[in-house]
N, C-alpha and C. Protein backbone atom coordinates (compact mmCIF):
# COMPACT_ATOMS: atom_id res chain seq x y z
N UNK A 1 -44.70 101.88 97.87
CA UNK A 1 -44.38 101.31 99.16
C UNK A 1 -43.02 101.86 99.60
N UNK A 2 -43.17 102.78 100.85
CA UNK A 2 -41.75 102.68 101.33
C UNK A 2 -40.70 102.35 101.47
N UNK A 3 -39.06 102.63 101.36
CA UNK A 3 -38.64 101.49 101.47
C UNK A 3 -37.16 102.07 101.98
N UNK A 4 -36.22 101.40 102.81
CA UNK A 4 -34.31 101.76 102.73
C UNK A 4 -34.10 100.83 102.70
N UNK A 5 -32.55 100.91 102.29
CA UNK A 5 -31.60 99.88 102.49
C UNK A 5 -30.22 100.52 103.53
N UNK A 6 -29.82 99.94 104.08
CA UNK A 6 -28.82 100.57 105.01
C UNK A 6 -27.71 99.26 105.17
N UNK A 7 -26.91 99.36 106.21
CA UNK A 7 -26.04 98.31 106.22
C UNK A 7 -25.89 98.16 107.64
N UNK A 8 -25.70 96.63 108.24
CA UNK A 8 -25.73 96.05 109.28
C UNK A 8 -24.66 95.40 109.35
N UNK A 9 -24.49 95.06 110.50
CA UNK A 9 -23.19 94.02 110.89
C UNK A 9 -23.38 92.36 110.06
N UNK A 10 -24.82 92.57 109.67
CA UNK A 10 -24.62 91.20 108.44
C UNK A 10 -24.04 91.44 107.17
N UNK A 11 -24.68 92.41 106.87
CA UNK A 11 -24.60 93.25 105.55
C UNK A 11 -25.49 94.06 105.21
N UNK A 12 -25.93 93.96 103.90
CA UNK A 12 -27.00 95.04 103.43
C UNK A 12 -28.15 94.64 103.51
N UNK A 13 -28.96 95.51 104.01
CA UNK A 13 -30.68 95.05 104.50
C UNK A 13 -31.45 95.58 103.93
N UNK A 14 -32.67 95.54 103.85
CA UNK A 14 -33.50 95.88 103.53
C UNK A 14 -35.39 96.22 103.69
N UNK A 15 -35.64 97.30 103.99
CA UNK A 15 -36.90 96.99 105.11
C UNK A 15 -37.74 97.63 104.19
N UNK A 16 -39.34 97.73 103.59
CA UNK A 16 -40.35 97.76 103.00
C UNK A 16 -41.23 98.21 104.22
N UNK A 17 -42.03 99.44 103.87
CA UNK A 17 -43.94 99.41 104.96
C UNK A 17 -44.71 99.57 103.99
N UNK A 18 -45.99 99.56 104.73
CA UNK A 18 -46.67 100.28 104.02
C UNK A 18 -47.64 101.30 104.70
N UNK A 19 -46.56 101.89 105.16
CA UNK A 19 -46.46 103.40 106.54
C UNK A 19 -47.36 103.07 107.51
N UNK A 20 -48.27 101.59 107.76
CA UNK A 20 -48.31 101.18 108.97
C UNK A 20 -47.72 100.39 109.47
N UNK A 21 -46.75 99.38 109.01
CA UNK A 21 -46.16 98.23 109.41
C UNK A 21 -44.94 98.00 108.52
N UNK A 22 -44.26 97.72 109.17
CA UNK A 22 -43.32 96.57 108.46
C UNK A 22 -43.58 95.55 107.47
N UNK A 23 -43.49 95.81 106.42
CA UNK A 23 -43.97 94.33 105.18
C UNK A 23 -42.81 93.30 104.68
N UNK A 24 -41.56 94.06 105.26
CA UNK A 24 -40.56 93.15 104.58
C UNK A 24 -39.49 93.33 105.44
N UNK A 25 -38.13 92.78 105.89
CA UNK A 25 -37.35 92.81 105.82
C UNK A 25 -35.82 91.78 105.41
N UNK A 26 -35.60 92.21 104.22
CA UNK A 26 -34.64 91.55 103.45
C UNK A 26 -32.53 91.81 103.75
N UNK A 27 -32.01 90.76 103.35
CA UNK A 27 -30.93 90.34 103.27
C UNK A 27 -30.89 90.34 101.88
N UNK A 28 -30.03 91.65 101.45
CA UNK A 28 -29.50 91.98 100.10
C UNK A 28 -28.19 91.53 99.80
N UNK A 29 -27.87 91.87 98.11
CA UNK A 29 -26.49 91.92 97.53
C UNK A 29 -25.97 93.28 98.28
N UNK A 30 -25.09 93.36 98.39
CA UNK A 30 -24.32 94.55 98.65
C UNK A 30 -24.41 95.73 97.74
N UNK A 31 -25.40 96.84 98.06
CA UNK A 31 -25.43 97.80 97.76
C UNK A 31 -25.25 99.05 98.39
N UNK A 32 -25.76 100.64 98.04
CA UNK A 32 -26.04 101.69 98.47
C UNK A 32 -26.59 101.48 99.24
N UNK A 33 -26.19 102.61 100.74
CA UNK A 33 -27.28 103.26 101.23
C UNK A 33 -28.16 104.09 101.24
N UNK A 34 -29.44 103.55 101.07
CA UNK A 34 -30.19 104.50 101.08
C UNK A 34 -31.29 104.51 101.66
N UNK A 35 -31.22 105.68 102.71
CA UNK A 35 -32.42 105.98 103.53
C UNK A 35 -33.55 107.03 103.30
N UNK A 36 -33.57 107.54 102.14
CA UNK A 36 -34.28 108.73 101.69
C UNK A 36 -35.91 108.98 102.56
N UNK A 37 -36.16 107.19 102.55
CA UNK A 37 -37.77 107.12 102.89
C UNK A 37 -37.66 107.29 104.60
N UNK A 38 -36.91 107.60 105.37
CA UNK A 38 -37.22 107.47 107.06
C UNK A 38 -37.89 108.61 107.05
N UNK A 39 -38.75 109.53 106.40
CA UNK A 39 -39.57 110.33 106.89
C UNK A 39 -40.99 109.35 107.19
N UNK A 40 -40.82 108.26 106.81
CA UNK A 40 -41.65 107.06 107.49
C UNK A 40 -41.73 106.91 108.29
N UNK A 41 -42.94 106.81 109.52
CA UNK A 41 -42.58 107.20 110.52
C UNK A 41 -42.07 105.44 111.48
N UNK A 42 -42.80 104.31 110.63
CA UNK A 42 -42.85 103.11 110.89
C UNK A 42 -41.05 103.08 110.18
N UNK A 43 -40.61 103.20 109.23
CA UNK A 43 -39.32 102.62 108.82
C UNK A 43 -38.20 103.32 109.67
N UNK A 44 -39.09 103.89 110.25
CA UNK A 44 -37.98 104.87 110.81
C UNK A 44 -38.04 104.38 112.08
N UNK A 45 -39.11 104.00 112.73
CA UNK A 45 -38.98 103.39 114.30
C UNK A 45 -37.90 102.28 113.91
N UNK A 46 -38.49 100.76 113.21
CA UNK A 46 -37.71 99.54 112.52
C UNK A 46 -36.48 99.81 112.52
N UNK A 47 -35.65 101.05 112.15
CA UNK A 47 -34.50 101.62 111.72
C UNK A 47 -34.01 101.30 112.98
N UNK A 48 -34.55 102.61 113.80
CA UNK A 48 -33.67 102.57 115.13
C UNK A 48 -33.89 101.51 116.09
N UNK A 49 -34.50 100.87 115.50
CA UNK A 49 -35.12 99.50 116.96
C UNK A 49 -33.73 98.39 116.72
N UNK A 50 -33.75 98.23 114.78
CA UNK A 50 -32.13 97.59 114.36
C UNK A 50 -31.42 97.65 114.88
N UNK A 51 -30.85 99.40 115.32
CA UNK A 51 -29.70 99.95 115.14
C UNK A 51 -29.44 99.40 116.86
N UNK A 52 -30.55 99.30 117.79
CA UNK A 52 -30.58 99.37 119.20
C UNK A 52 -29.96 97.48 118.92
N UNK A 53 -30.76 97.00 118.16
CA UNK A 53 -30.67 95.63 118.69
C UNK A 53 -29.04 95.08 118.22
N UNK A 54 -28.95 95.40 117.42
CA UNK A 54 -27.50 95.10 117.06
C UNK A 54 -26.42 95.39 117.62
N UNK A 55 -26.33 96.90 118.55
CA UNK A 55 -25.55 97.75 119.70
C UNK A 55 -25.97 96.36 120.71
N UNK A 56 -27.40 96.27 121.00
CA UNK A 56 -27.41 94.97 122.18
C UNK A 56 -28.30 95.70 123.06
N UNK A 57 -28.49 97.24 122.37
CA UNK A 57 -28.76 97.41 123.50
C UNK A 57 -30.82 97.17 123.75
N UNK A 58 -31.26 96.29 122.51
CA UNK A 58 -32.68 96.31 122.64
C UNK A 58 -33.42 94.63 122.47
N UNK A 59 -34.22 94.51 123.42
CA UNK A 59 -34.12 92.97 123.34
C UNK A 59 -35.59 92.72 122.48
N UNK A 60 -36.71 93.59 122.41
CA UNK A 60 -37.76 93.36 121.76
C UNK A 60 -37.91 94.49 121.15
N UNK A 61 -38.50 94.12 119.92
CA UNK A 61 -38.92 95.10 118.98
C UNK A 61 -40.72 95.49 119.05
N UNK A 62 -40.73 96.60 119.11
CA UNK A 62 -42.30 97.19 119.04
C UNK A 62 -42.84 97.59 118.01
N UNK A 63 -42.11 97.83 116.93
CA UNK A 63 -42.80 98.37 115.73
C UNK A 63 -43.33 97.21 115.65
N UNK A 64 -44.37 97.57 114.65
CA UNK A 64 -45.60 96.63 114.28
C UNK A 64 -44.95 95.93 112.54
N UNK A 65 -45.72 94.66 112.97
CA UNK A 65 -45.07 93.73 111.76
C UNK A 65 -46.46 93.51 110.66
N UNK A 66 -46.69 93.12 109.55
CA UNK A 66 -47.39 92.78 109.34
C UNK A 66 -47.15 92.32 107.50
N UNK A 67 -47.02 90.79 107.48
CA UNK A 67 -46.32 90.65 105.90
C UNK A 67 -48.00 90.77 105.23
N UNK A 68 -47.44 91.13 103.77
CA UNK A 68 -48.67 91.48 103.19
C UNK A 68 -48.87 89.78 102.26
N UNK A 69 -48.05 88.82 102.59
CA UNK A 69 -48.56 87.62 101.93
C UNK A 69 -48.42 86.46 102.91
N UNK A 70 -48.22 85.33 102.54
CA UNK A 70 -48.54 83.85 103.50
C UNK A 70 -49.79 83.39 103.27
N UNK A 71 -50.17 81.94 103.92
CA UNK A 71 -51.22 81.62 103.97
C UNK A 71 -51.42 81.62 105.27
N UNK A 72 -52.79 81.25 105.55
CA UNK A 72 -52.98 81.18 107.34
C UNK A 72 -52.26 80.23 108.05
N UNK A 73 -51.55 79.35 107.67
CA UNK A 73 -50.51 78.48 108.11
C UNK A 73 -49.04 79.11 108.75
N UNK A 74 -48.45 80.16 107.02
CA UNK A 74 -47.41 80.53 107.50
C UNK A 74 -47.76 81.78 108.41
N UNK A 75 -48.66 82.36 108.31
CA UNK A 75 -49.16 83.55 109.33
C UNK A 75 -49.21 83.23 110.62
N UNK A 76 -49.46 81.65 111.12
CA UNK A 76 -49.99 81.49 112.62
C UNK A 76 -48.36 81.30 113.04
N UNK A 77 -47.54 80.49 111.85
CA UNK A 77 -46.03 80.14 112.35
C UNK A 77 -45.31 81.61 112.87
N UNK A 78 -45.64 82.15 111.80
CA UNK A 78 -45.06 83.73 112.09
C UNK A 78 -45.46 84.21 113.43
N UNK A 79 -46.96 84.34 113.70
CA UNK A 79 -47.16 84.99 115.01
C UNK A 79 -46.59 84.38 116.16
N UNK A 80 -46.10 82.88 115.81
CA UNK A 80 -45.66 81.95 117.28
C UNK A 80 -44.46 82.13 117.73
N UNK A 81 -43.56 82.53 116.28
CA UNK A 81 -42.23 83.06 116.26
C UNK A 81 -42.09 84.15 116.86
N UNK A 82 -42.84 85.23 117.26
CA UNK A 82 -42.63 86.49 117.46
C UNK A 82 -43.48 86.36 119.03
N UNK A 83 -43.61 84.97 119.55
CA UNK A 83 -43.45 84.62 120.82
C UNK A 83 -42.45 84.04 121.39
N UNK A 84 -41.34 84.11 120.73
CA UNK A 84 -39.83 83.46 121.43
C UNK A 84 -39.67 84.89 121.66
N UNK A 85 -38.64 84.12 123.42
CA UNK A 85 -38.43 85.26 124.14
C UNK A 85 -36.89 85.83 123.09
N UNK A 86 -36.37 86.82 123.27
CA UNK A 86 -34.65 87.09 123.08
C UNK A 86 -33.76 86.10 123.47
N UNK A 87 -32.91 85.52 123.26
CA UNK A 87 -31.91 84.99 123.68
C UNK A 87 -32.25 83.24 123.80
N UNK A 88 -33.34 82.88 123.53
CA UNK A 88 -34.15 81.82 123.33
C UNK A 88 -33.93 80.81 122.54
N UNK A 89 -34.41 79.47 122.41
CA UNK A 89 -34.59 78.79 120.89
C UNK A 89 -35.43 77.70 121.45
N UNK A 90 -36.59 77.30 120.10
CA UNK A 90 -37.32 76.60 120.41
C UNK A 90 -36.95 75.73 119.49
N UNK A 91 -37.58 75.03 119.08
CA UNK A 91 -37.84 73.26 118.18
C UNK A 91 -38.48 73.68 116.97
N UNK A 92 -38.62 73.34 116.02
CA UNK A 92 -39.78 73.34 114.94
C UNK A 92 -40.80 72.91 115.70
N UNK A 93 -40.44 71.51 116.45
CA UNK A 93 -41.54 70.42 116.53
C UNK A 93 -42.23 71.59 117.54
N UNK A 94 -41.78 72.27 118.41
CA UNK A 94 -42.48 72.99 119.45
C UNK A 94 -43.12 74.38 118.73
N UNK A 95 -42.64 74.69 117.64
CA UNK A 95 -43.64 75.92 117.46
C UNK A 95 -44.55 74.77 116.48
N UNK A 96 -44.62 74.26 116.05
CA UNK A 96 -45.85 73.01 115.55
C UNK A 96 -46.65 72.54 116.69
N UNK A 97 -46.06 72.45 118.09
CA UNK A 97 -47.21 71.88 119.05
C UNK A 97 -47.84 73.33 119.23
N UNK A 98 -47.51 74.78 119.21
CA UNK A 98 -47.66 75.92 119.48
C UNK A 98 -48.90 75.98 119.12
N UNK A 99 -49.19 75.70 116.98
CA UNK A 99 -49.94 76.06 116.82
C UNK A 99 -51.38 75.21 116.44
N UNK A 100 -50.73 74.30 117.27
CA UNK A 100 -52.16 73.25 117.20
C UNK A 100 -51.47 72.35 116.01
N UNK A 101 -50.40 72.17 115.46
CA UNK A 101 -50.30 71.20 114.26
C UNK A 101 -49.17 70.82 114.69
N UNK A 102 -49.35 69.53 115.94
CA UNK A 102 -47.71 69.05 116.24
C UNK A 102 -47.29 68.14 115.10
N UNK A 103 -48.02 67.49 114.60
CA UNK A 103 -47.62 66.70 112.94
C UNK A 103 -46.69 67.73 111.73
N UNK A 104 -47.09 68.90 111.73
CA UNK A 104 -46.43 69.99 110.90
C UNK A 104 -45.28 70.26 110.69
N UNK A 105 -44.06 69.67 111.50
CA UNK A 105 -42.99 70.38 111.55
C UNK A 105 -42.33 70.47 110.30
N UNK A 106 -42.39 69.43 109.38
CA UNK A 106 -41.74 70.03 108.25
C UNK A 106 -42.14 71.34 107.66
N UNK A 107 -43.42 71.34 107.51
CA UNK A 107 -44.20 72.78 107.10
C UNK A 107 -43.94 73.76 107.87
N UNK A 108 -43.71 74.07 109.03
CA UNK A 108 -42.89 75.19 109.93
C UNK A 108 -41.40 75.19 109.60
N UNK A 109 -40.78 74.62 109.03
CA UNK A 109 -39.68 74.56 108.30
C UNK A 109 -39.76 75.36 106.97
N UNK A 110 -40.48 74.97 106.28
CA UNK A 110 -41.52 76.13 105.31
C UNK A 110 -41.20 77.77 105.49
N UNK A 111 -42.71 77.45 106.67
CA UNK A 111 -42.44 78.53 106.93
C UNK A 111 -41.44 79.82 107.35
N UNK A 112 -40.65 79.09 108.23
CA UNK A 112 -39.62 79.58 108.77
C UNK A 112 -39.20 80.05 107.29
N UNK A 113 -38.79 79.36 106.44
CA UNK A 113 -37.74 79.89 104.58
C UNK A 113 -38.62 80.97 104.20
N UNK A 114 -39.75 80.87 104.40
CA UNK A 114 -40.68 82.29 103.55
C UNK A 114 -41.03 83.33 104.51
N UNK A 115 -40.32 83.40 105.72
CA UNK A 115 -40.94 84.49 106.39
C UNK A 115 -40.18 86.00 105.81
N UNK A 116 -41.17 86.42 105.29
CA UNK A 116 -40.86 87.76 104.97
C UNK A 116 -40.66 89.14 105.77
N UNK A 117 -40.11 88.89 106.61
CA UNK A 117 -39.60 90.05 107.58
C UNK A 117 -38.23 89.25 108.43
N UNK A 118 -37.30 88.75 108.30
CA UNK A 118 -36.47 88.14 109.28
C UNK A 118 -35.95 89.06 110.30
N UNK A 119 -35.51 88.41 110.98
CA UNK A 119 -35.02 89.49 112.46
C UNK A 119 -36.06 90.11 113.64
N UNK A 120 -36.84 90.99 112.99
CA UNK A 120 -38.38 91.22 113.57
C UNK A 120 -39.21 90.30 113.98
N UNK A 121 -39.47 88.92 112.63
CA UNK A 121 -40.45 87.98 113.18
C UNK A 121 -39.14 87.14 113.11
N UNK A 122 -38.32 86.39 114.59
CA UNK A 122 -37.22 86.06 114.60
C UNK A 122 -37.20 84.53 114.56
N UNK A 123 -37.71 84.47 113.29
CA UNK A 123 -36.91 82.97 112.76
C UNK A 123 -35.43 82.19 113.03
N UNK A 124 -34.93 83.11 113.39
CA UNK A 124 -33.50 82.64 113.31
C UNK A 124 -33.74 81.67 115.07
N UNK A 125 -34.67 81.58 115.74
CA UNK A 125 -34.59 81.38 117.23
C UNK A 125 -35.77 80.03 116.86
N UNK A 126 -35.44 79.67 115.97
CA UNK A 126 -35.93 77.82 115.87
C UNK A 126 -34.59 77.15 115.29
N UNK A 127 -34.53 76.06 115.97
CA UNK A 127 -33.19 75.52 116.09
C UNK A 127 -33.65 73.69 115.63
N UNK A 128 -32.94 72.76 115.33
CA UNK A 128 -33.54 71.55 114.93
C UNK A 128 -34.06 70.95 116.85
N UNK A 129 -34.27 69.52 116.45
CA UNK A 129 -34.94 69.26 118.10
C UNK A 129 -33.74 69.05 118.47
N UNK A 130 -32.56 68.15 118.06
CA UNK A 130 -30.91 67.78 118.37
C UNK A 130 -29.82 69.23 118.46
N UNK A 131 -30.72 70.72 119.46
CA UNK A 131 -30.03 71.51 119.24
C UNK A 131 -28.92 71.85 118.16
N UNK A 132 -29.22 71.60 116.84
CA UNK A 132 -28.41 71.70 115.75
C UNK A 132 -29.15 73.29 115.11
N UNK A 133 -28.01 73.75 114.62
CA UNK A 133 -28.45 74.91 113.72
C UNK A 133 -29.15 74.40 112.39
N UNK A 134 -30.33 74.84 112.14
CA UNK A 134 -30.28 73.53 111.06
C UNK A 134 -31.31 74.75 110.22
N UNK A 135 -31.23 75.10 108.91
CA UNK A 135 -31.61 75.97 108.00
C UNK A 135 -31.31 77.57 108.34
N UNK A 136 -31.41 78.39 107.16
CA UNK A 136 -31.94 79.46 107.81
C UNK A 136 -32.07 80.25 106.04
N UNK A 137 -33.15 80.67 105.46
CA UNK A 137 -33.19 81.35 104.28
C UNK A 137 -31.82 82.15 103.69
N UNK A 138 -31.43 83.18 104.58
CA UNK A 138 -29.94 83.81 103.92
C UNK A 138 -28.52 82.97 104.92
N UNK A 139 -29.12 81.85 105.23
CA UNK A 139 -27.44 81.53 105.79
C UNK A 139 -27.06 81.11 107.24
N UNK A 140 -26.57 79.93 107.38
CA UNK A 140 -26.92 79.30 108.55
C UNK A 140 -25.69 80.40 109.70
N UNK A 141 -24.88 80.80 109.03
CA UNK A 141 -24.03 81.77 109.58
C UNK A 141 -24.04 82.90 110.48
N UNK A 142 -25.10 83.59 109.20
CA UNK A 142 -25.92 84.80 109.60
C UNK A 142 -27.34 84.19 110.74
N UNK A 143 -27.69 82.91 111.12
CA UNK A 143 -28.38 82.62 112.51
C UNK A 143 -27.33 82.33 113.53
N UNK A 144 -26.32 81.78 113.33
CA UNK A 144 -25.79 81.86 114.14
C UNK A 144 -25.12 83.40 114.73
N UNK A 145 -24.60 84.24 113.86
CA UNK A 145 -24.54 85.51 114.22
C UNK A 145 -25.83 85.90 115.40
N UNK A 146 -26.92 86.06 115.04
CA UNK A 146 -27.73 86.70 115.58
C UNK A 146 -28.60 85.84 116.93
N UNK A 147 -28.02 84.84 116.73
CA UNK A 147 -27.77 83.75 118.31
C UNK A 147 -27.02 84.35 119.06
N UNK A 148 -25.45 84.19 118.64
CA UNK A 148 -24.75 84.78 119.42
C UNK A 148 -24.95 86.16 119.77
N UNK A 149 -25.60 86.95 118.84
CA UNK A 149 -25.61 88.69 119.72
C UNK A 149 -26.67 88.36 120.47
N UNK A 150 -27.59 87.60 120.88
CA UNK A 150 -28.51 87.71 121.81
C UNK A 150 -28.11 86.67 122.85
N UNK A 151 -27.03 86.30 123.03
CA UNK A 151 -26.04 85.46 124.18
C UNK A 151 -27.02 83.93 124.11
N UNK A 152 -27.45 83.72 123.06
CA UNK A 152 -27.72 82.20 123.51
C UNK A 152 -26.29 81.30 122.76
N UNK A 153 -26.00 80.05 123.85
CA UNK A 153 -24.76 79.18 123.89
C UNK A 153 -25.28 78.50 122.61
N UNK A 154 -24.71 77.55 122.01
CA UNK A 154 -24.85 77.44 120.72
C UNK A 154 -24.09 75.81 121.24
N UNK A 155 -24.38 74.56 121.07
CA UNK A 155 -24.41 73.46 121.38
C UNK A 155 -22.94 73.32 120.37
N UNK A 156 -21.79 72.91 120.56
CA UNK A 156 -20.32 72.98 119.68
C UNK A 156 -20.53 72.24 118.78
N UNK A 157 -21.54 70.91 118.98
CA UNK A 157 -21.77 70.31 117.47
C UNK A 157 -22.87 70.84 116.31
N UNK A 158 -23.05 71.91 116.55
CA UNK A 158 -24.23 72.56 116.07
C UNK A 158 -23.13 73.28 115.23
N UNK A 159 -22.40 74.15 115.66
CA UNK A 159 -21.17 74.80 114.52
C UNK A 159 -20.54 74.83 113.32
């Protein structure tokens, strides 16, 4: 399976295909860069779609996503996520009414911790219902980072 690591304004990342899609993208320890695999033609779009979104200068991503695990639960959360617009934030409780399971929200909470591609399928753009920042797998910090580069206001008790 394909794979680089490069470095971002979070830190060190990490993106996986399997030269049709995107299967992963991870928040590493601080390592090397290494891009050996962008003769990929998919890690290599992902690459520069990053590099655009982080400059600011790209608000949706087109490479194709596709994690190679989940159940059909966290799969439908995932696809609902990757219906928030840029600059956005929804509810748990609202991507739970999304997908037909408004009772679910803890389990979209779940989901949200195991999504295996962050940034791409943009978890970071579910927020608690009391506009609070409230989880995020590598770091409530690093969502707020990537709030703020996409100009959404951030509620001061949420901070």
């Amino acid at each position: 399976m394909p794979q680089i690591v490069f470095q971002s304004p979070l830190g060190t990342l990490g993106l996986s295909s399997n030269t049709r899609a995107i299967t992963a993208l991870s928040f590493l320890p601080a390592q090397a860069t290494n891009l050996d695999a962008l003769h990929d033609l998919v890690l290599a779009q992902a690459y520069q779609e990053l590099q655009e979104y982080f400059a600011g200068k790209r608000r949706r991503f087109d490479v194709p996503c596709d994690p190679e695990s989940g159940t059909l639960f966290q799969r439908a959360v995932w696809k609902a996520l990757q219906e928030i617009p840029y600059g956005t934030c929804v509810s748990y409780k609202e991507i739970a009414t999304r997908i037909a399971n408004p009772k679910a929200v803890r389990a979209v909470g779940g989901a949200n911790n195991k999504n295996p591609i962050a940034i791409l399928i943009p978890c970071h753009r579910v927020i608690g219902a009391n506009g609070a920042l409230v989880g995020y797998a590598s770091g409530v910090d690093k969502k707020a980072f990537l709030l703020d580069l996409e100009g959404y206001s951030l509620p001061s008790k949420s901070i």
